[in-house]
C-alpha atoms as a PDB file:
ATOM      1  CA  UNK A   1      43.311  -5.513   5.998  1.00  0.00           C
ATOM      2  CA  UNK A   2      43.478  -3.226   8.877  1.00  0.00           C
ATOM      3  CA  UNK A   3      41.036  -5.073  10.957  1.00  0.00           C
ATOM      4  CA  UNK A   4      39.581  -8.359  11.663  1.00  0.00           C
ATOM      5  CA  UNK A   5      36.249  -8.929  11.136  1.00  0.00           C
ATOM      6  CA  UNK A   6      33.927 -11.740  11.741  1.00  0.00           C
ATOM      7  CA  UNK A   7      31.232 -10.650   9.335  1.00  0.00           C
ATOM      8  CA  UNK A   8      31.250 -12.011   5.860  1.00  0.00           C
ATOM      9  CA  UNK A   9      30.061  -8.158   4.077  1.00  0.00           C
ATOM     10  CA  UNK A  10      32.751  -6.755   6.052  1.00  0.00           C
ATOM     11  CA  UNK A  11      35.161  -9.286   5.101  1.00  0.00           C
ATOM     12  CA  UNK A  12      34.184  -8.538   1.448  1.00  0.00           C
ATOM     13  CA  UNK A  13      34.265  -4.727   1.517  1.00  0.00           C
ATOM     14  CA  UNK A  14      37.894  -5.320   3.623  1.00  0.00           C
ATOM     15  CA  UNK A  15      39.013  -7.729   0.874  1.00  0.00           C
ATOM     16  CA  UNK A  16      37.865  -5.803  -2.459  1.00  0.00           C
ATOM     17  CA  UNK A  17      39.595  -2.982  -0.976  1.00  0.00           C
ATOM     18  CA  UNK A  18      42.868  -4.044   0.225  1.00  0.00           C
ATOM     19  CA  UNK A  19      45.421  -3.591  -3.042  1.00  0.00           C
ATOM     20  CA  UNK A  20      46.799  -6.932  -2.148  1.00  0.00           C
ATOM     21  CA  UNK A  21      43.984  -9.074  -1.526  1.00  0.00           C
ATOM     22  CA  UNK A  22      41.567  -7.338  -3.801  1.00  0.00           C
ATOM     23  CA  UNK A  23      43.483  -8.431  -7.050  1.00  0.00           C
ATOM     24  CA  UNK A  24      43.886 -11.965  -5.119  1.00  0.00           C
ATOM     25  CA  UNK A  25      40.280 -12.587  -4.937  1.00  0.00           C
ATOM     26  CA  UNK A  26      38.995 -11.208  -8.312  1.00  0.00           C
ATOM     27  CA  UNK A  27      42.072 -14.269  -9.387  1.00  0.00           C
ATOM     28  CA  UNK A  28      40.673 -16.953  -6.998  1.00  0.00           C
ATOM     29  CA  UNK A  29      37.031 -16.130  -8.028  1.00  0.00           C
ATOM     30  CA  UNK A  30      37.976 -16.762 -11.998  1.00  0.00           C
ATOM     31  CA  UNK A  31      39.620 -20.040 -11.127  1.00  0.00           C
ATOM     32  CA  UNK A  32      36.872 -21.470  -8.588  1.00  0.00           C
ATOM     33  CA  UNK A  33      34.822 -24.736 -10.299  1.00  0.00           C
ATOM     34  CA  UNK A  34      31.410 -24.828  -9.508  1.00  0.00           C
ATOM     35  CA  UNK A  35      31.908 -27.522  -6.992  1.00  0.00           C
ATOM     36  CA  UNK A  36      29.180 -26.332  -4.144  1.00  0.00           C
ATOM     37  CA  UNK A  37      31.522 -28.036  -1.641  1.00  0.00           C
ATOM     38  CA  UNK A  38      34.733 -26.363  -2.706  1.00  0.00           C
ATOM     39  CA  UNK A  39      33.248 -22.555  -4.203  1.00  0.00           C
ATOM     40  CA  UNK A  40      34.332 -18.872  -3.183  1.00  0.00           C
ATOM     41  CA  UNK A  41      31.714 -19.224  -0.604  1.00  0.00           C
ATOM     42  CA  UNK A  42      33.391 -22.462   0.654  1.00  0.00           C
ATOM     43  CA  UNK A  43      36.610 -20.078   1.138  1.00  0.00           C
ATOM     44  CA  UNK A  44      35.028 -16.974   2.837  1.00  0.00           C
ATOM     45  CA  UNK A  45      33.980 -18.659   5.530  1.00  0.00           C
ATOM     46  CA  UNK A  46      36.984 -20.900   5.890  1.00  0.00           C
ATOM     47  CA  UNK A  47      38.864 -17.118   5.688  1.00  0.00           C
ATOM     48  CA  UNK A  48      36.020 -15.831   8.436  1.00  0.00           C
ATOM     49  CA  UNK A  49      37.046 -18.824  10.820  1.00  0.00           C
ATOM     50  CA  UNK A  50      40.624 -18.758  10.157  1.00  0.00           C
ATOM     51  CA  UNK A  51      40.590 -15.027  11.769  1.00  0.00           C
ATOM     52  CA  UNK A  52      38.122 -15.676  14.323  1.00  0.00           C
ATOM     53  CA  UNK A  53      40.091 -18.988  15.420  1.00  0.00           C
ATOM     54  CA  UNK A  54      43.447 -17.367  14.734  1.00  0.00           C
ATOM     55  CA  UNK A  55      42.567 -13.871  16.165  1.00  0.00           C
ATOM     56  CA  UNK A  56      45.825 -11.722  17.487  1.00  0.00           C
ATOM     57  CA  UNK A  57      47.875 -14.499  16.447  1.00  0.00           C
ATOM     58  CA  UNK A  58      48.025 -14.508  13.207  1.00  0.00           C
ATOM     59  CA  UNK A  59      48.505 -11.597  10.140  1.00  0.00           C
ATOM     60  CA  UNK A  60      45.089 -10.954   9.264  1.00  0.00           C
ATOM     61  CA  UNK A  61      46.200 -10.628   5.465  1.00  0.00           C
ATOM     62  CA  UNK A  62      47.831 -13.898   5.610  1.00  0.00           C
ATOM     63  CA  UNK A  63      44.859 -15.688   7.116  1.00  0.00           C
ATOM     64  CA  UNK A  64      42.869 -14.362   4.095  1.00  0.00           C
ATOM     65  CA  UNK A  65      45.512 -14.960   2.019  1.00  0.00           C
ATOM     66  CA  UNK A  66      45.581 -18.782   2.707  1.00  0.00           C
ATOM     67  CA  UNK A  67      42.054 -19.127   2.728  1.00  0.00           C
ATOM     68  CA  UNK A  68      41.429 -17.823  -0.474  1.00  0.00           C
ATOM     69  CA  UNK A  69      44.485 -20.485  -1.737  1.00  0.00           C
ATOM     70  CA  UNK A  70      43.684 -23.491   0.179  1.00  0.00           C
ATOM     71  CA  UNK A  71      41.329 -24.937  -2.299  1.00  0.00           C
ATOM     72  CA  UNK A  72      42.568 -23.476  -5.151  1.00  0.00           C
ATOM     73  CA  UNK A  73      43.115 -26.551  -6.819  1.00  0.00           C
ATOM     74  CA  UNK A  74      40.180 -29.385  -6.663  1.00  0.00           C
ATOM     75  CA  UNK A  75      41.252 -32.534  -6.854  1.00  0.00           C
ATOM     76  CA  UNK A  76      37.961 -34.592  -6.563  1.00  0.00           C
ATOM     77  CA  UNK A  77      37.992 -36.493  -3.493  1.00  0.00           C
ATOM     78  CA  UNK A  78      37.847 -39.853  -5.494  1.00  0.00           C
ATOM     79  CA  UNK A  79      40.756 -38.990  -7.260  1.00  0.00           C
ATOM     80  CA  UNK A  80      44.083 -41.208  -6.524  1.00  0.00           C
ATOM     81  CA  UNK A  81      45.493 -37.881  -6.299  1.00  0.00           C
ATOM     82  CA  UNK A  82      43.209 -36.694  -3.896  1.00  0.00           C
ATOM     83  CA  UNK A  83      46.036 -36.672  -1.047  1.00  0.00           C
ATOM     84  CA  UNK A  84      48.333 -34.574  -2.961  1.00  0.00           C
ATOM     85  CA  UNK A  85      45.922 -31.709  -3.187  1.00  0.00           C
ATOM     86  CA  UNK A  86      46.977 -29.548  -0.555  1.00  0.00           C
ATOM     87  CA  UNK A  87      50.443 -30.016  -1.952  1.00  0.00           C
ATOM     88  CA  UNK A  88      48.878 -28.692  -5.299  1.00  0.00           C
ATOM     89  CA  UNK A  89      47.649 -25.654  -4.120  1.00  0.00           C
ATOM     90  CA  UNK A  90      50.567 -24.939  -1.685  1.00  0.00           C
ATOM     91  CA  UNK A  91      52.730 -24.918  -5.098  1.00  0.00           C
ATOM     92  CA  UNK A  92      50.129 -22.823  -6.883  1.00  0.00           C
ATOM     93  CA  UNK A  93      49.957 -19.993  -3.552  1.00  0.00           C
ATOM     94  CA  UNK A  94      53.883 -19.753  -3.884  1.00  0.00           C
ATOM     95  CA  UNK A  95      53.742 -19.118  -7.848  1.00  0.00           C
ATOM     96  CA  UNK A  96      50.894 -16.699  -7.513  1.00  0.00           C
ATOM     97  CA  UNK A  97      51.258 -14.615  -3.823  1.00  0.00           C
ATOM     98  CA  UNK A  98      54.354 -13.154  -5.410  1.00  0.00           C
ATOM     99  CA  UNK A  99      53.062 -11.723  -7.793  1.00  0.00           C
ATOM    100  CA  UNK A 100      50.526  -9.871  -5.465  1.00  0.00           C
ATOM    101  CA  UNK A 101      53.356  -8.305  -3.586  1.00  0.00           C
ATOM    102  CA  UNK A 102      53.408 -10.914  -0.441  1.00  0.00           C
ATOM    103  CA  UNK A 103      57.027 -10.930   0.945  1.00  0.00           C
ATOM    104  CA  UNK A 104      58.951 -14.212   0.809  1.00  0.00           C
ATOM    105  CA  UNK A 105      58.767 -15.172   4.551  1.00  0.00           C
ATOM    106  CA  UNK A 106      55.029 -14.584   4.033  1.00  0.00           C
ATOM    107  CA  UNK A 107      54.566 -16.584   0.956  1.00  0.00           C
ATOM    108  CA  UNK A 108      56.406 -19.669   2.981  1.00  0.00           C
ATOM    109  CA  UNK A 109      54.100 -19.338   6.100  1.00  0.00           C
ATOM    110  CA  UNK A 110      50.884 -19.098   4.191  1.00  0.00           C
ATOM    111  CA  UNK A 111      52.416 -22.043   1.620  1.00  0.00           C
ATOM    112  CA  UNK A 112      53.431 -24.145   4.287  1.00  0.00           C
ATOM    113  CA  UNK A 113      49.815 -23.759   6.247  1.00  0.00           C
ATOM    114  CA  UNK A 114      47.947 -24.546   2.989  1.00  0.00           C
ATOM    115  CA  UNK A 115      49.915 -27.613   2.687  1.00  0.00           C
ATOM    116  CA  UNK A 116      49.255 -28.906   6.158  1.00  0.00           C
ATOM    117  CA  UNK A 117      45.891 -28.070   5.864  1.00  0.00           C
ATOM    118  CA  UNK A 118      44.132 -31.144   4.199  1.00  0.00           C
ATOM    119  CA  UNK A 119      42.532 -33.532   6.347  1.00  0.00           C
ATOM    120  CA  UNK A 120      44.503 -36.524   3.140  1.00  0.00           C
ATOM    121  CA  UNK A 121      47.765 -35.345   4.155  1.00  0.00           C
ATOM    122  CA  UNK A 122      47.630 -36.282   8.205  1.00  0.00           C
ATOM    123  CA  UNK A 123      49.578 -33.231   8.893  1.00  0.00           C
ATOM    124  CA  UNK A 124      49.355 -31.232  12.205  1.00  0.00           C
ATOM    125  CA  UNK A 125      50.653 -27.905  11.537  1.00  0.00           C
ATOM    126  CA  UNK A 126      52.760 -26.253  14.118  1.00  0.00           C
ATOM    127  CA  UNK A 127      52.647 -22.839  13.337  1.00  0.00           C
ATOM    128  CA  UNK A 128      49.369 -20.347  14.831  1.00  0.00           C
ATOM    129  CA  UNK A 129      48.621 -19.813  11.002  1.00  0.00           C
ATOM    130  CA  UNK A 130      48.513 -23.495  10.262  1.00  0.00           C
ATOM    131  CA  UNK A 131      46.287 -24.280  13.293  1.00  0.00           C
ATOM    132  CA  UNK A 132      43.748 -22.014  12.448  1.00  0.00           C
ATOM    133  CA  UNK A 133      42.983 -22.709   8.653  1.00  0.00           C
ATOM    134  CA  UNK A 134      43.257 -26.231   9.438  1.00  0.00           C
ATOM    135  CA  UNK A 135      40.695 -26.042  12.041  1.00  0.00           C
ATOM    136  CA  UNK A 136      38.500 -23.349   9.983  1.00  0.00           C
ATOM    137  CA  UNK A 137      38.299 -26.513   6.937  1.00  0.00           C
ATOM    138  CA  UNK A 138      37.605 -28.506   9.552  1.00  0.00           C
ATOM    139  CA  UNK A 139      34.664 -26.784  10.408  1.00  0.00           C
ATOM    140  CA  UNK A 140      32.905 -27.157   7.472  1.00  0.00           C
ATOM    141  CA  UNK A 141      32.631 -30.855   7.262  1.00  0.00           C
ATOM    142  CA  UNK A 142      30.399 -30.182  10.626  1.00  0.00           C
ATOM    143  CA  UNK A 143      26.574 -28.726  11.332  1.00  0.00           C
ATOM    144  CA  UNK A 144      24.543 -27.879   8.552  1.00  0.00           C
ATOM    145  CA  UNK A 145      26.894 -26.977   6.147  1.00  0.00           C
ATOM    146  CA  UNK A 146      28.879 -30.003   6.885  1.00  0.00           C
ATOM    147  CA  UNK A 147      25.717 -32.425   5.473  1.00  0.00           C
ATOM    148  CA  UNK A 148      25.078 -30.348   2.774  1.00  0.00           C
ATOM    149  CA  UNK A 149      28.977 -30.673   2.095  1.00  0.00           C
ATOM    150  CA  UNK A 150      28.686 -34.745   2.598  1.00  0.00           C
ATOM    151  CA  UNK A 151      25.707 -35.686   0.268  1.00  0.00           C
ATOM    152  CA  UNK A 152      26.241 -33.276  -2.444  1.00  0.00           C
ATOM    153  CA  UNK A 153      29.986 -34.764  -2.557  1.00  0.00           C
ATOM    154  CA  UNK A 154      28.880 -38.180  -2.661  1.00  0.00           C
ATOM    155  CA  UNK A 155      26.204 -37.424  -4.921  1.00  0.00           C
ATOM    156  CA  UNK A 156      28.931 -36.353  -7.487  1.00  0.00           C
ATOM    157  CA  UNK A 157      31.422 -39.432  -6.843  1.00  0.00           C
ATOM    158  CA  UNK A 158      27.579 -41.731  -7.556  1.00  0.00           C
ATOM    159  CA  UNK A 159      26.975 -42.239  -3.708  1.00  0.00           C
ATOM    160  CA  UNK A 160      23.544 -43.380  -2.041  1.00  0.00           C
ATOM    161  CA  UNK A 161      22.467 -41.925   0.669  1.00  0.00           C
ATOM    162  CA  UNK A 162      22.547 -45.107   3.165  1.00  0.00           C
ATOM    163  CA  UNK A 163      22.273 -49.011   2.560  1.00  0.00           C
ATOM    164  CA  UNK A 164      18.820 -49.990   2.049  1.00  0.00           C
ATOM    165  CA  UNK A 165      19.218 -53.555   3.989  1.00  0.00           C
ATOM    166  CA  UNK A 166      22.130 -52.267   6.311  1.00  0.00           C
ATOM    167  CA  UNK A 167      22.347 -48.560   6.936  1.00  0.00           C
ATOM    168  CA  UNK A 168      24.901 -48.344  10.499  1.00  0.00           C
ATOM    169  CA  UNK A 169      26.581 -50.991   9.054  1.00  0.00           C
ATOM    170  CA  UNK A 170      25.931 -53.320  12.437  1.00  0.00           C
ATOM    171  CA  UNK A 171      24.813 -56.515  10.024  1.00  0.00           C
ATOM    172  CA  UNK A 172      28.473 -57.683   8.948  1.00  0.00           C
ATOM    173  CA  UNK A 173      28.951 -55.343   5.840  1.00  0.00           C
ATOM    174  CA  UNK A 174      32.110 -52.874   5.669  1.00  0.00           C
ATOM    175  CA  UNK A 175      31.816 -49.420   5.423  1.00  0.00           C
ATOM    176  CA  UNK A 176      32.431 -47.758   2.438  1.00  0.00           C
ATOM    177  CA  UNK A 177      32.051 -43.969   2.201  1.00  0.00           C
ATOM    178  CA  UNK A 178      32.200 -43.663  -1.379  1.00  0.00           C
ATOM    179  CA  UNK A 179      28.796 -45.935  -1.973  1.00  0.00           C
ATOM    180  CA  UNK A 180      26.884 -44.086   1.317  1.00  0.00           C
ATOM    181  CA  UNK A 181      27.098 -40.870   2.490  1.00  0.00           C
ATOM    182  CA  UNK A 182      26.065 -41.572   5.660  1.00  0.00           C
ATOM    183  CA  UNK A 183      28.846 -44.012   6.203  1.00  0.00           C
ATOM    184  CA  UNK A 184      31.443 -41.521   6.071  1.00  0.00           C
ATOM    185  CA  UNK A 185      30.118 -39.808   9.451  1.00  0.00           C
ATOM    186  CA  UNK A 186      31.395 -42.566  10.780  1.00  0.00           C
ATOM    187  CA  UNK A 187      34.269 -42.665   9.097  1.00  0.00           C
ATOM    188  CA  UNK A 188      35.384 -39.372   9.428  1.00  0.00           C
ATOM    189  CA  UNK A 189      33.031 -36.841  10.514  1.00  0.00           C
ATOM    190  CA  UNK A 190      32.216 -38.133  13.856  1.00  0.00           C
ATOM    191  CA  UNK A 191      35.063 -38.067  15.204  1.00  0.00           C
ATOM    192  CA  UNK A 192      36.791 -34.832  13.675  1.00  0.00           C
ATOM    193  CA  UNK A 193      36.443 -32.253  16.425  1.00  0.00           C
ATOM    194  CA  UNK A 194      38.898 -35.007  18.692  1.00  0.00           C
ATOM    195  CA  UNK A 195      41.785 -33.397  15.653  1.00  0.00           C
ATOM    196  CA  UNK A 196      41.126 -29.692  16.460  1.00  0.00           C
ATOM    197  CA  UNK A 197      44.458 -27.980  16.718  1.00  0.00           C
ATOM    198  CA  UNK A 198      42.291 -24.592  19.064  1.00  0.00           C
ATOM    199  CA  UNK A 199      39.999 -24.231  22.290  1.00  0.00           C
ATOM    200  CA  UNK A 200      37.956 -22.069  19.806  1.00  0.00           C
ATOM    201  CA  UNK A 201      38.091 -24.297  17.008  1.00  0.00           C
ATOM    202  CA  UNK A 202      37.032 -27.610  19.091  1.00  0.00           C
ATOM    203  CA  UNK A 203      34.511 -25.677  20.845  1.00  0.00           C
ATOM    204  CA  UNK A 204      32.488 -25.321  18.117  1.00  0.00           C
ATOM    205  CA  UNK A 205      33.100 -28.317  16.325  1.00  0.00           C
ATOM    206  CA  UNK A 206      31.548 -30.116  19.473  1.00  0.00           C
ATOM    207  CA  UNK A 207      28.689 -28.016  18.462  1.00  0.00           C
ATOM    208  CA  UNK A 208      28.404 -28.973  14.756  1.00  0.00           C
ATOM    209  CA  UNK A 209      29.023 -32.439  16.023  1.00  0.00           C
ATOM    210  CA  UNK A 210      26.089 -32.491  18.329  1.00  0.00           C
ATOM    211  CA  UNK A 211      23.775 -31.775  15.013  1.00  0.00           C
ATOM    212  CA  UNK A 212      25.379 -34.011  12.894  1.00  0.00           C
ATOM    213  CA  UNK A 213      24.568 -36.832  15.913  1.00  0.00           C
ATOM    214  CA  UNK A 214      20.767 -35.280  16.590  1.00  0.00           C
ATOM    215  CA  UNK A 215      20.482 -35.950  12.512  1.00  0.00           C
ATOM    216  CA  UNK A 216      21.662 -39.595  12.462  1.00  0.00           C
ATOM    217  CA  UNK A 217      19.036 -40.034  15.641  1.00  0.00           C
ATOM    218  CA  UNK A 218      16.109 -38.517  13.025  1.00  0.00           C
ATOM    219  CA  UNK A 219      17.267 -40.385  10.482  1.00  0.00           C
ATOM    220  CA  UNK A 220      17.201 -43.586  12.449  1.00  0.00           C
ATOM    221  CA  UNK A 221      13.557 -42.859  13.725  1.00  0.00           C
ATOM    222  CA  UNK A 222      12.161 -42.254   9.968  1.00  0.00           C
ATOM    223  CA  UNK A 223      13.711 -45.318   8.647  1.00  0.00           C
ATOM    224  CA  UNK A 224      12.937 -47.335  12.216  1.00  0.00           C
ATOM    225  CA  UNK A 225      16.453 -48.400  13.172  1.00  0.00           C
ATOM    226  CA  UNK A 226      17.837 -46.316  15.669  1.00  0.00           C
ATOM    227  CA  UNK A 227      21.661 -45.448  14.939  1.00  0.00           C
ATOM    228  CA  UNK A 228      24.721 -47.316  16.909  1.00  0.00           C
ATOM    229  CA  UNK A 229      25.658 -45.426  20.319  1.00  0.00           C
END
């Protein structure tokens, strides 16, 4: 792409007409599952962020490049192989970028960012690339998109919503994201924008945070018990 852009039509038009990325997306498209958490939408706006986060300091076509990739394959978070996924699609970017006519040194930054990516592995990447797609996925576990992300993901692994008798969890019982949804803000979503690699990238996490927080405050005034501060 000669440009960065931070609108998604834009992006698009840039992609579908780039001879590199074009053929990359029509690829990523045919492979995508039609798991609303992890879909070609999912990716364009992790590959908006990672350019908006990254800006001048990373390759625009790389930061595409690894966006497109960095779901690529779905391992379904209750999977026991769940925190080898990033390692999946790292191996499946440096079998396929090749082929699109990405140079080697390329292929290993973009690989090596999609590996350090997931949020399973613990990794904190080092490189500019790295930072920014990590934060970018980050991103969407927060705000709006963030809740839509966390109920229709527990809604496929069988998940309630809350506990009817204990919903913070205050009354003795132990979390467990994978029976309520709303346990795993707590467990994870809460506290993510504290893991932001960028200035830009914690900035507005704080913000997706602060709706995530004004939602478990509604939540705790429809069901009468106000969340834990």
């Amino acid at each position: 792409m000669n440009a960065v852009t931070s609108d998604r039509e834009a992006l698009l038009a840039a992609i579908r007409e780039d001879p590199r990325l074009g053929p990359l997306f029509a690829r990523v498209d045919a492979a995508m599952d039609d798991d609303p958490g992890h879909d070609l939408a999912h990716v364009l706006r992790v590959a908006l962020w990672t350019l908006r986060i990254g800006g001048d300091t990373v390759d625009p076509d790389e930061a595409v490049a690894a966006a497109l990739l960095h779901d690529i394959v779905n391992v379904p978070k209750n999977s026991p192989d769940r925190a080898r996924a990033s390692e999946l699609c790292a191996d499946q970017a440096r079998a396929w970028l090749p082929e699109h006519g990405f140079a080697p040194d390329a292929v290993g930054r973009i690989a090596d960012a999609i590996r350090d990516h997931s949020f399973s592995r613990g990794a904190v990447p080092q490189e500019a690339l790295g930072m920014a797609l990590q934060d970018a996925d980050r991103l969407e576990a927060l705000g709006v998109i963030g809740l839509f992300r966390c109920i229709s993901t527990g809604s496929r692994m069988g998940a309630r919503y809350f506990h009817d008798d204990d919903p913070w969890a205050t009354r003795g019982r132990a979390r467990d994201d994978r029976a309520y949804s709303i346990d795993h803000f707590f467990e994870k979503l809460l506290g993510l924008h504290a893991t932001m690699n960028t200035a830009a990238g914690r900035a507005e996490a704080l913000r997706r945070t602060a709706y995530l927080e004004a939602t478990l405050a509604q939540l705790g005034a429809e069901i009468g018990e106000a969340p834990p501060a």
